[in-house]
PDB file of N, CA and C in Angstrom:
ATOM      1  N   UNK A   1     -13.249   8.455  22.155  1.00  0.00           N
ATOM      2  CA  UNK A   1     -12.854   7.238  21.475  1.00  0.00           C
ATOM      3  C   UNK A   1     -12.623   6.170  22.538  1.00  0.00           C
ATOM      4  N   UNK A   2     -13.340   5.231  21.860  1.00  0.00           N
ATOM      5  CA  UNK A   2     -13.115   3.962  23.144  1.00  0.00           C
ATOM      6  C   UNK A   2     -12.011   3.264  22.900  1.00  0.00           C
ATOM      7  N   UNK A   3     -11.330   3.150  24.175  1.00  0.00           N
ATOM      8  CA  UNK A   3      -9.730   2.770  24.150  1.00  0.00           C
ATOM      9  C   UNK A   3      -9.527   1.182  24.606  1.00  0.00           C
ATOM     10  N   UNK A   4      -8.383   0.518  24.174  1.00  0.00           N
ATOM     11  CA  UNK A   4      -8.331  -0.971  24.653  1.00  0.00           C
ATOM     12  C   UNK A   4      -6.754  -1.292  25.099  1.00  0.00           C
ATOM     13  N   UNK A   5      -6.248  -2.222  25.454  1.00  0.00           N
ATOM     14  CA  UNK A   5      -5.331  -2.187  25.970  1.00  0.00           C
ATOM     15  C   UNK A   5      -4.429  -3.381  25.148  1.00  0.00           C
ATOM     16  N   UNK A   6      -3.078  -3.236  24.177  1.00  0.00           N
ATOM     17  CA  UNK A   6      -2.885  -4.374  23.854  1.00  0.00           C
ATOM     18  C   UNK A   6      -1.406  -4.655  24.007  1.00  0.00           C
ATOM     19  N   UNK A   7      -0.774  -5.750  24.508  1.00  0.00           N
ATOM     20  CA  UNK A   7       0.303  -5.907  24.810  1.00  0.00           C
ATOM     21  C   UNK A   7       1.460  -5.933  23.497  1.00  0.00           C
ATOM     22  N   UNK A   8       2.150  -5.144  23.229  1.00  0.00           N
ATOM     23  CA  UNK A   8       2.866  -4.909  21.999  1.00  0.00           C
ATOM     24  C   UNK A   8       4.518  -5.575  22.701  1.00  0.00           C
ATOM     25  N   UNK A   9       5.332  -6.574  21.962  1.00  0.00           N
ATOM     26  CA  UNK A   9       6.328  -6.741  22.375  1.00  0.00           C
ATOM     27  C   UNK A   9       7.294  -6.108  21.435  1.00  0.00           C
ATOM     28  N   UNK A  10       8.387  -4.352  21.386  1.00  0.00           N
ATOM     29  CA  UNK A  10       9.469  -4.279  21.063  1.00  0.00           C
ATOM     30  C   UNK A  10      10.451  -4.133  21.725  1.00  0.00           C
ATOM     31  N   UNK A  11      11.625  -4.148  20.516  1.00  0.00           N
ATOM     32  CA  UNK A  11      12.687  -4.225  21.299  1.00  0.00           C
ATOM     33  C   UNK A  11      13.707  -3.193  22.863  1.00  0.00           C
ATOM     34  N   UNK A  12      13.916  -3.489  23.445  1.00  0.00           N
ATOM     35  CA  UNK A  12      14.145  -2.551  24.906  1.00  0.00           C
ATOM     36  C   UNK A  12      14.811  -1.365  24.203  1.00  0.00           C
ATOM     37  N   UNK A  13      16.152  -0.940  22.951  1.00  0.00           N
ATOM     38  CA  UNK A  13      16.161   0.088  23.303  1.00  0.00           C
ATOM     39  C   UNK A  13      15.540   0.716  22.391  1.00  0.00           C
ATOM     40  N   UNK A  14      13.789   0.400  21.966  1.00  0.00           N
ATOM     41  CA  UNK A  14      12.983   1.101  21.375  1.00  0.00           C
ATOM     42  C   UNK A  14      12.127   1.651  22.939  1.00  0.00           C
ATOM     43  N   UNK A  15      12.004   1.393  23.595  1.00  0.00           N
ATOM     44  CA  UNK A  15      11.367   1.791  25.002  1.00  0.00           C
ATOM     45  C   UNK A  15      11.109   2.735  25.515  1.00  0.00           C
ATOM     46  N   UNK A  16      12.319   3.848  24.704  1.00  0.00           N
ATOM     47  CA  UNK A  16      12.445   5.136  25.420  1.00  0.00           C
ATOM     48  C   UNK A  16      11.565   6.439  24.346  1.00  0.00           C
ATOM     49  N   UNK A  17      11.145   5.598  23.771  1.00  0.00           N
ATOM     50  CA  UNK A  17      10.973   6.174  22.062  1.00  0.00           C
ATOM     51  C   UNK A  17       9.091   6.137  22.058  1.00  0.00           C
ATOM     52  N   UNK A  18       8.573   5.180  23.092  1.00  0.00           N
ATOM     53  CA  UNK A  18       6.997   5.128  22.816  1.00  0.00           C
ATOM     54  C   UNK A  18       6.917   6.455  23.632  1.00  0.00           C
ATOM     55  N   UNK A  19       6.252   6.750  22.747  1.00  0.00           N
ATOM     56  CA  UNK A  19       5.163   8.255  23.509  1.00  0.00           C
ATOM     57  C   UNK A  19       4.418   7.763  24.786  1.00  0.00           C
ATOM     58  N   UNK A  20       4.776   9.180  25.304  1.00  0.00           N
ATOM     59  CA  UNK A  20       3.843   9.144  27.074  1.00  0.00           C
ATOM     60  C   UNK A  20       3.109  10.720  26.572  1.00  0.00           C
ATOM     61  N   UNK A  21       2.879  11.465  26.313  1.00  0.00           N
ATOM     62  CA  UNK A  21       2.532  12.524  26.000  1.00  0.00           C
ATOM     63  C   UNK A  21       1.190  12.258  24.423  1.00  0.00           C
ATOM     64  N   UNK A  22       0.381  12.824  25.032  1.00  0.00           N
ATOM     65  CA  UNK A  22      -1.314  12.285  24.609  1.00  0.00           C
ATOM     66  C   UNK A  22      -0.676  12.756  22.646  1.00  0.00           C
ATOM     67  N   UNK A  23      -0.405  13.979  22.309  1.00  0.00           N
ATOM     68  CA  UNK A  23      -0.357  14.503  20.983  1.00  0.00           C
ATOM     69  C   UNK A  23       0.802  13.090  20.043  1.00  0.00           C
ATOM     70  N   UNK A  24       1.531  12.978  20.863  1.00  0.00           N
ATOM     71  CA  UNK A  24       2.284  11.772  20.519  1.00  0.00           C
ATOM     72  C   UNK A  24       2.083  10.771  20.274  1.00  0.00           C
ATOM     73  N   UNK A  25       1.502  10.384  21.267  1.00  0.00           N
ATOM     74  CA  UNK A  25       0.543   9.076  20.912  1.00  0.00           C
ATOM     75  C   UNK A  25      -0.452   9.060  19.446  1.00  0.00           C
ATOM     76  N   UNK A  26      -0.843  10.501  19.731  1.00  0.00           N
ATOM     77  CA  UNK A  26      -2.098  10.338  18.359  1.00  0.00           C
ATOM     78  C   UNK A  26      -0.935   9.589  16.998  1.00  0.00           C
ATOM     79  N   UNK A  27      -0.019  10.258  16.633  1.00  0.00           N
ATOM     80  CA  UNK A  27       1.042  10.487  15.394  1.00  0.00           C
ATOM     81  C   UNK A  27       1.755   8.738  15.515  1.00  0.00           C
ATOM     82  N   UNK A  28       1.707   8.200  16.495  1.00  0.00           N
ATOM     83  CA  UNK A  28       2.058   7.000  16.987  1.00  0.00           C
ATOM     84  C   UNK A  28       1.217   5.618  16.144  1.00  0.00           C
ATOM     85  N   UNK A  29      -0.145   6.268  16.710  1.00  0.00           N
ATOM     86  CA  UNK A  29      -1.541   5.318  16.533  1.00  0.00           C
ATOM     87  C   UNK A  29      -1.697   5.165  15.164  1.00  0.00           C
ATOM     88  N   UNK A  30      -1.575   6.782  14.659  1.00  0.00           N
ATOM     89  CA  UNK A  30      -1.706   6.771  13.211  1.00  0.00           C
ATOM     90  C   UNK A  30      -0.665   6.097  12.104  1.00  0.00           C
ATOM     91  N   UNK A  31       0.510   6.026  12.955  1.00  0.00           N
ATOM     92  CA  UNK A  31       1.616   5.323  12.295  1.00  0.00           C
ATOM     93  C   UNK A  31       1.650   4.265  11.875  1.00  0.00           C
ATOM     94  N   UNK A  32       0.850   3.461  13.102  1.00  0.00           N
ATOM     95  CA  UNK A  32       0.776   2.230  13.154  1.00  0.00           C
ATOM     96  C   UNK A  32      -0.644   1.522  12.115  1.00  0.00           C
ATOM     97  N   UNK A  33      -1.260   2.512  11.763  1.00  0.00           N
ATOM     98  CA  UNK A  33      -2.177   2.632  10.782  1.00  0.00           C
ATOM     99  C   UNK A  33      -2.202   2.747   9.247  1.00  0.00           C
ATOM    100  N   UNK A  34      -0.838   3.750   9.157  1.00  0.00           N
ATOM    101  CA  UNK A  34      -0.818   3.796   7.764  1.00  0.00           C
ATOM    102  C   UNK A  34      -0.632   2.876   7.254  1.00  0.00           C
ATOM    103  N   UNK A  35       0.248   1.222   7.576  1.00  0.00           N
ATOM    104  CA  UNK A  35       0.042   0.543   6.426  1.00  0.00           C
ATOM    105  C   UNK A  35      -0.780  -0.211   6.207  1.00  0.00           C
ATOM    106  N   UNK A  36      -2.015  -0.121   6.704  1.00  0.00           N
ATOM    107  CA  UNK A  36      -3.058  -0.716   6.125  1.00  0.00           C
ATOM    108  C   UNK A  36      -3.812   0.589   5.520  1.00  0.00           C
ATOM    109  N   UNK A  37      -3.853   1.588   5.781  1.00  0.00           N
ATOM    110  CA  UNK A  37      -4.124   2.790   4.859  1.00  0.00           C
ATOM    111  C   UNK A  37      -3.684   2.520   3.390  1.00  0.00           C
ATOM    112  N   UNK A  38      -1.948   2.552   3.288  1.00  0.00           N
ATOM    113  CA  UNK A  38      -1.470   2.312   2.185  1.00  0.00           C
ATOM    114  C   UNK A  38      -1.681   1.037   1.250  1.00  0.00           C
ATOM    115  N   UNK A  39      -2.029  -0.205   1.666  1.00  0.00           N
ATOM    116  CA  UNK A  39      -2.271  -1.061   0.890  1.00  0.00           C
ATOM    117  C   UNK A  39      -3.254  -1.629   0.877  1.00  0.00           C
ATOM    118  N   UNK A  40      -4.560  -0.237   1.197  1.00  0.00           N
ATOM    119  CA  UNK A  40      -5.793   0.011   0.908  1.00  0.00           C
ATOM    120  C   UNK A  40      -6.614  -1.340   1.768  1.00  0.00           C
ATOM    121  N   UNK A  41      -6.259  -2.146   2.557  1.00  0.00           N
ATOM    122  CA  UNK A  41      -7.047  -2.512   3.236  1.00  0.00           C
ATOM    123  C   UNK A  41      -7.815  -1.713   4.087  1.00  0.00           C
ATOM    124  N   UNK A  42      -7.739  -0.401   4.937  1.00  0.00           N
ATOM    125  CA  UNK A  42      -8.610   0.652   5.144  1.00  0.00           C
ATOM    126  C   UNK A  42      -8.825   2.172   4.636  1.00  0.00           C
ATOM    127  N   UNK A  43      -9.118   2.421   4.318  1.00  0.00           N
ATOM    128  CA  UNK A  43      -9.604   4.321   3.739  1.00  0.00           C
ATOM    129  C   UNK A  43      -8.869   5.435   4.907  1.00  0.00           C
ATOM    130  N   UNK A  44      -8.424   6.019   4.110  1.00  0.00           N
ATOM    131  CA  UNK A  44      -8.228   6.987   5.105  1.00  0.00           C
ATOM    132  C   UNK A  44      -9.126   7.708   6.072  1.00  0.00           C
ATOM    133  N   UNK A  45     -10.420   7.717   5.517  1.00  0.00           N
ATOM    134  CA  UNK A  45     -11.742   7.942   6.321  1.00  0.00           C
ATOM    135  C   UNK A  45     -11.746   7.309   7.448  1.00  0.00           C
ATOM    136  N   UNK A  46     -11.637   5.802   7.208  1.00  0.00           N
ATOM    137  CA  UNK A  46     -11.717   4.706   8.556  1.00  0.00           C
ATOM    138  C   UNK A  46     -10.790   4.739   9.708  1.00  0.00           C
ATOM    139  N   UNK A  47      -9.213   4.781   8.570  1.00  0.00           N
ATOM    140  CA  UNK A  47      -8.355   5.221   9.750  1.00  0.00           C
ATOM    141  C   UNK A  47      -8.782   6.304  10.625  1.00  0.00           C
ATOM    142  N   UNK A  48      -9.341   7.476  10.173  1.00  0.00           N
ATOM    143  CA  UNK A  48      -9.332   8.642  11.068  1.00  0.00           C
ATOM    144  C   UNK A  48     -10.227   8.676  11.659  1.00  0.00           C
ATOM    145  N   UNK A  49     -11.361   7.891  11.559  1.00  0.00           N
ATOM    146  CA  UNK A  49     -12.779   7.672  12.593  1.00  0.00           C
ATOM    147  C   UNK A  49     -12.319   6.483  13.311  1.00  0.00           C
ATOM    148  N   UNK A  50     -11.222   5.352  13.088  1.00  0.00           N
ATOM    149  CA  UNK A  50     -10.757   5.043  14.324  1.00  0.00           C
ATOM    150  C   UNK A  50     -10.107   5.630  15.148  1.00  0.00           C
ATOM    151  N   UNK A  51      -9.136   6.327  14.608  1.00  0.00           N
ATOM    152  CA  UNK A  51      -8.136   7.826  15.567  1.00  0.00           C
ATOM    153  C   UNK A  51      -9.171   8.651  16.497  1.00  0.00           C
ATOM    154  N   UNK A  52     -10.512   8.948  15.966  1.00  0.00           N
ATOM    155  CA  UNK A  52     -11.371   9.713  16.327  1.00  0.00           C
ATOM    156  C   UNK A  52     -10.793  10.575  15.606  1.00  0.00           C
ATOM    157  N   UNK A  53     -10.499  11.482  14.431  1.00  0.00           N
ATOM    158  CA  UNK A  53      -9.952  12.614  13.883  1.00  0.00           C
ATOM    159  C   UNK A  53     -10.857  12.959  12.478  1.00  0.00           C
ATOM    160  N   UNK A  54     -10.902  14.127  12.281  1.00  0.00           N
ATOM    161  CA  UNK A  54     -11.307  13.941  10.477  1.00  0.00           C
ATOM    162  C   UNK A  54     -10.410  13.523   9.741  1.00  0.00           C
ATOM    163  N   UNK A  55     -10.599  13.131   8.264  1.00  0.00           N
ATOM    164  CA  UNK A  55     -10.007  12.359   7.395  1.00  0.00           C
ATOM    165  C   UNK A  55      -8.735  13.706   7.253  1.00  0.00           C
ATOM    166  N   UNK A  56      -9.147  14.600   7.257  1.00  0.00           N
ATOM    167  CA  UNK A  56      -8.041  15.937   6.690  1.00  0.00           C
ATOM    168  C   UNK A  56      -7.075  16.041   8.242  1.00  0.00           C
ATOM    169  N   UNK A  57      -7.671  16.012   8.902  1.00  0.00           N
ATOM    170  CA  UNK A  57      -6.842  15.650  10.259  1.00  0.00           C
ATOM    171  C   UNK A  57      -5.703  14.419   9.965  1.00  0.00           C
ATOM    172  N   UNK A  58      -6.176  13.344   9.227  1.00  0.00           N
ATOM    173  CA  UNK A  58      -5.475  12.566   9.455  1.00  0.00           C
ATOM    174  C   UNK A  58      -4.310  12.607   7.850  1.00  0.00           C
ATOM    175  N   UNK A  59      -5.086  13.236   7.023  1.00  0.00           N
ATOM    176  CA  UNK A  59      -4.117  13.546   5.749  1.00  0.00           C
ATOM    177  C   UNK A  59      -2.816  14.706   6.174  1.00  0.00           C
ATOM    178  N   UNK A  60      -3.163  15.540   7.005  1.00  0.00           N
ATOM    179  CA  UNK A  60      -2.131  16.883   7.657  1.00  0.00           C
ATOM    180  C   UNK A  60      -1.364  16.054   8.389  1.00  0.00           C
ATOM    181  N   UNK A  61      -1.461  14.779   9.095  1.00  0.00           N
ATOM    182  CA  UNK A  61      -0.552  14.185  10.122  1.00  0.00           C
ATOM    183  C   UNK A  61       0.329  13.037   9.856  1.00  0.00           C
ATOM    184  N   UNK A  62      -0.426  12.793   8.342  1.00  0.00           N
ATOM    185  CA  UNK A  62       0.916  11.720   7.510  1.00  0.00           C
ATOM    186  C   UNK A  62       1.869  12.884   6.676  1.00  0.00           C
ATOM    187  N   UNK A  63       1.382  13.880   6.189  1.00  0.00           N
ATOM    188  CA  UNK A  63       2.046  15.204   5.150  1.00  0.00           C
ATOM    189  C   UNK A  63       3.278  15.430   6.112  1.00  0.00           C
ATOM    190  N   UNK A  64       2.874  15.611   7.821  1.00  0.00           N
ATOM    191  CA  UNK A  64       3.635  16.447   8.593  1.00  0.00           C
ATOM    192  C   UNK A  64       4.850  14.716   8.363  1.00  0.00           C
ATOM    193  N   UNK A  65       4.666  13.593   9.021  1.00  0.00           N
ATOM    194  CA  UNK A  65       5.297  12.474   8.710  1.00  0.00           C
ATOM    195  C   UNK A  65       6.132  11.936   7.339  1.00  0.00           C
ATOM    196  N   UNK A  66       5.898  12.900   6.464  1.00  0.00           N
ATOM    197  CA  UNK A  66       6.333  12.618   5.359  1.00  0.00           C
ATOM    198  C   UNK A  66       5.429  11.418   4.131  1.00  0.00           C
ATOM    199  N   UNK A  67       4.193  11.497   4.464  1.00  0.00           N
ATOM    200  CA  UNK A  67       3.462  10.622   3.593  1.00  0.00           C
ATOM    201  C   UNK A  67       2.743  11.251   3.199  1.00  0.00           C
ATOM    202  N   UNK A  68       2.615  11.257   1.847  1.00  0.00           N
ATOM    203  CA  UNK A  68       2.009  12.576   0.979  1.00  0.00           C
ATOM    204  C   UNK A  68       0.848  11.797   0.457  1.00  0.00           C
ATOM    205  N   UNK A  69      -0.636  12.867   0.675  1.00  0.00           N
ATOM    206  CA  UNK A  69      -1.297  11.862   0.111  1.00  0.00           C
ATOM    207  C   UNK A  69      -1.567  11.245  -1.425  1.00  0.00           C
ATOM    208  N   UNK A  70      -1.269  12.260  -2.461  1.00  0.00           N
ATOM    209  CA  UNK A  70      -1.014  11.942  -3.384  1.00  0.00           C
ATOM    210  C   UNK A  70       0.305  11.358  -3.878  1.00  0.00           C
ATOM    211  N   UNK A  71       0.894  10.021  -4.568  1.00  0.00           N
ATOM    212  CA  UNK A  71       2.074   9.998  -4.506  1.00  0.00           C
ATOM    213  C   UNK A  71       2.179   9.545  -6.099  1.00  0.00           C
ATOM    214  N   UNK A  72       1.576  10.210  -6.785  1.00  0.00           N
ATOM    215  CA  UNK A  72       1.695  10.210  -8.148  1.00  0.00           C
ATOM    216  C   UNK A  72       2.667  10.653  -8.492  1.00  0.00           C
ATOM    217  N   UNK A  73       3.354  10.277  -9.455  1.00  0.00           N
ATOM    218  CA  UNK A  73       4.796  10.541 -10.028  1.00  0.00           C
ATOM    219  C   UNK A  73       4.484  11.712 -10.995  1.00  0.00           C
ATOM    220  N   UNK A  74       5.604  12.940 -11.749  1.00  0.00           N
ATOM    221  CA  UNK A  74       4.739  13.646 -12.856  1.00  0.00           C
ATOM    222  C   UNK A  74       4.074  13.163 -14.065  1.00  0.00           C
ATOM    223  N   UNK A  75       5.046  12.052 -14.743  1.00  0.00           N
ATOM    224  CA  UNK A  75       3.900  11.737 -15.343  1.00  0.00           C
ATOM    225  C   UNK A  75       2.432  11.032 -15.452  1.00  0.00           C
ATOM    226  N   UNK A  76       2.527  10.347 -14.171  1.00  0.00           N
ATOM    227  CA  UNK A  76       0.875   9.749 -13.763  1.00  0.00           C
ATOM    228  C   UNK A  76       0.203  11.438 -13.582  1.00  0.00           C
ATOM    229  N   UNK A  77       0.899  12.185 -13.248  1.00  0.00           N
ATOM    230  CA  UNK A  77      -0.047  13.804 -13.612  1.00  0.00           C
ATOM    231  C   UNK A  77      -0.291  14.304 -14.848  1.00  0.00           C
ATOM    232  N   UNK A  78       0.476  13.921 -15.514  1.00  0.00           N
ATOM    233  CA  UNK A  78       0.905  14.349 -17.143  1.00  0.00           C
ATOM    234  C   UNK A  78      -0.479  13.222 -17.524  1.00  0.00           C
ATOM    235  N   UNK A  79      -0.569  11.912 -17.767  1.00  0.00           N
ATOM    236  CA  UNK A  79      -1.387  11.052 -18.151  1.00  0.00           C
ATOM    237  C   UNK A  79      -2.589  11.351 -17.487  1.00  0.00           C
ATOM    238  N   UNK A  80      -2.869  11.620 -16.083  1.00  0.00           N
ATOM    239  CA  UNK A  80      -4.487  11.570 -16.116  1.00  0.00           C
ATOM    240  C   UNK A  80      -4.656  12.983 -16.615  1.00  0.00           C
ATOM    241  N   UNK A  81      -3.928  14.410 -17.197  1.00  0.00           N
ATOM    242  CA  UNK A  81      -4.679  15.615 -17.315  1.00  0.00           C
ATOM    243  C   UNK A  81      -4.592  15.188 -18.699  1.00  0.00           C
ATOM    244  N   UNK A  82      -3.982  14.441 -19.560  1.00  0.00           N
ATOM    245  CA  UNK A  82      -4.484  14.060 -20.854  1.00  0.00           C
ATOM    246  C   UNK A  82      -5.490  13.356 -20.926  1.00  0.00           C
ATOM    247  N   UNK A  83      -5.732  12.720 -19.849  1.00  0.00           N
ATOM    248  CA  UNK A  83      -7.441  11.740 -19.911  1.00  0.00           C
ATOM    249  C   UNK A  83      -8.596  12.644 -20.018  1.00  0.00           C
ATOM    250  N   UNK A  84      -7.991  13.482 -18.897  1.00  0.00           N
ATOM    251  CA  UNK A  84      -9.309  14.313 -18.833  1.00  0.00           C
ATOM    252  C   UNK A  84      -9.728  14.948 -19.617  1.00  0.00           C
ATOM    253  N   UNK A  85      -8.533  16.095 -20.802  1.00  0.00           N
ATOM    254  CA  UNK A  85      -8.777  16.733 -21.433  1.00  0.00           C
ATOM    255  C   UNK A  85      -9.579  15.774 -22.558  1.00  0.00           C
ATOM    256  N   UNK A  86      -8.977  14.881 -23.067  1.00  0.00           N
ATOM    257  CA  UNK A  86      -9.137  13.581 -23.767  1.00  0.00           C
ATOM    258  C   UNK A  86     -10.686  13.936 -23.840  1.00  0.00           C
ATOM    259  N   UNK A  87     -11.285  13.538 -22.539  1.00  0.00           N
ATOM    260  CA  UNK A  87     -12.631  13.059 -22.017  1.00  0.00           C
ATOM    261  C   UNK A  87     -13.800  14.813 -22.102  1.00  0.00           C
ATOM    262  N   UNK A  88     -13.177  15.760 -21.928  1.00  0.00           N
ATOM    263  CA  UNK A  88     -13.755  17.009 -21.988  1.00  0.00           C
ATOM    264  C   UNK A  88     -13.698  17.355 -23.258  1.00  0.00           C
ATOM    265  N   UNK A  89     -12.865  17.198 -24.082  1.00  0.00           N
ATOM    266  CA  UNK A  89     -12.898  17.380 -25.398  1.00  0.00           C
ATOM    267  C   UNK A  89     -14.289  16.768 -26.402  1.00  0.00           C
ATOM    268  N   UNK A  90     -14.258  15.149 -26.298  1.00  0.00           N
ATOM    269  CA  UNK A  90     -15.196  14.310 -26.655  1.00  0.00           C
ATOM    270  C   UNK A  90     -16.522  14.613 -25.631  1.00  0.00           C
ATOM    271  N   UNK A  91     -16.826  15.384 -24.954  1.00  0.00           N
ATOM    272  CA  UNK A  91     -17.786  15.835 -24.169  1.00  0.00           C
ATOM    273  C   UNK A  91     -18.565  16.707 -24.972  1.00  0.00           C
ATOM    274  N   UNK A  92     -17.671  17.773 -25.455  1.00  0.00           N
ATOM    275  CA  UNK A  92     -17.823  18.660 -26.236  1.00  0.00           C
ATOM    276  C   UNK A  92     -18.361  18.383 -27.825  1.00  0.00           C
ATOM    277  N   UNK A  93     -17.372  17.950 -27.774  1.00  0.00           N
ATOM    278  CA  UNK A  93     -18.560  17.388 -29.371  1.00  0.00           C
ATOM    279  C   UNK A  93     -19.996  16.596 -29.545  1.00  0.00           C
ATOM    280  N   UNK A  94     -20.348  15.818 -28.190  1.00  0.00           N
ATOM    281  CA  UNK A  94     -21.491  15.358 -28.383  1.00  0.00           C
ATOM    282  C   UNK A  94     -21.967  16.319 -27.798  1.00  0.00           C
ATOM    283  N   UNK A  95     -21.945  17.542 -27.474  1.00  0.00           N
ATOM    284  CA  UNK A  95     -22.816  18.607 -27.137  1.00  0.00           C
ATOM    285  C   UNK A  95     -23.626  19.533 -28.351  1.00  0.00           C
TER     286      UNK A  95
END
């Protein structure tokens, strides 16, 4: 992965807290990624081919962070398995 160099200004006693250790950094990079992940300005695909990582690489390293990739509530689970059935049902009859 081709690397660049960019001057980030935080605060001093965040200083002790940036990763020097390469695995750290990755969980760092990606951090700094998720919120454009999350408010879908990039795919999780993109994020992780900028990381250089696979997309499941990069879904295991927000899970481990506490960002789940599904964050459907139960009933947004409850509502789409009624869509579906909904939709498999009426499948069925035009069969």
């Amino acid at each position: 992965m081709e690397m660049t160099t960019v001057q980030l200004k935080v605060p001093v006693a965040m200083e002790p807290y940036i990763a020097t250790k390469p695995d750290a950094e990755l969980v760092q990079l990606a951090l700094l990624l998720h919120p454009f992940v999350k408010n879908e300005t990039i795919s999780h695909g993109r994020a992780a081919e900028i990381l250089g990582i696979t997309k499941w690489q990069l879904i295991e390293l927000y899970a481990n962070e506490g960002f789940a990739y599904f964050d459907m509530d139960w009933s947004e689970v409850e509502e789409d398995v009624a869509t579906y059935e909904r939709l498999k049902a009426k499948e069925a009859a035009q069969v």
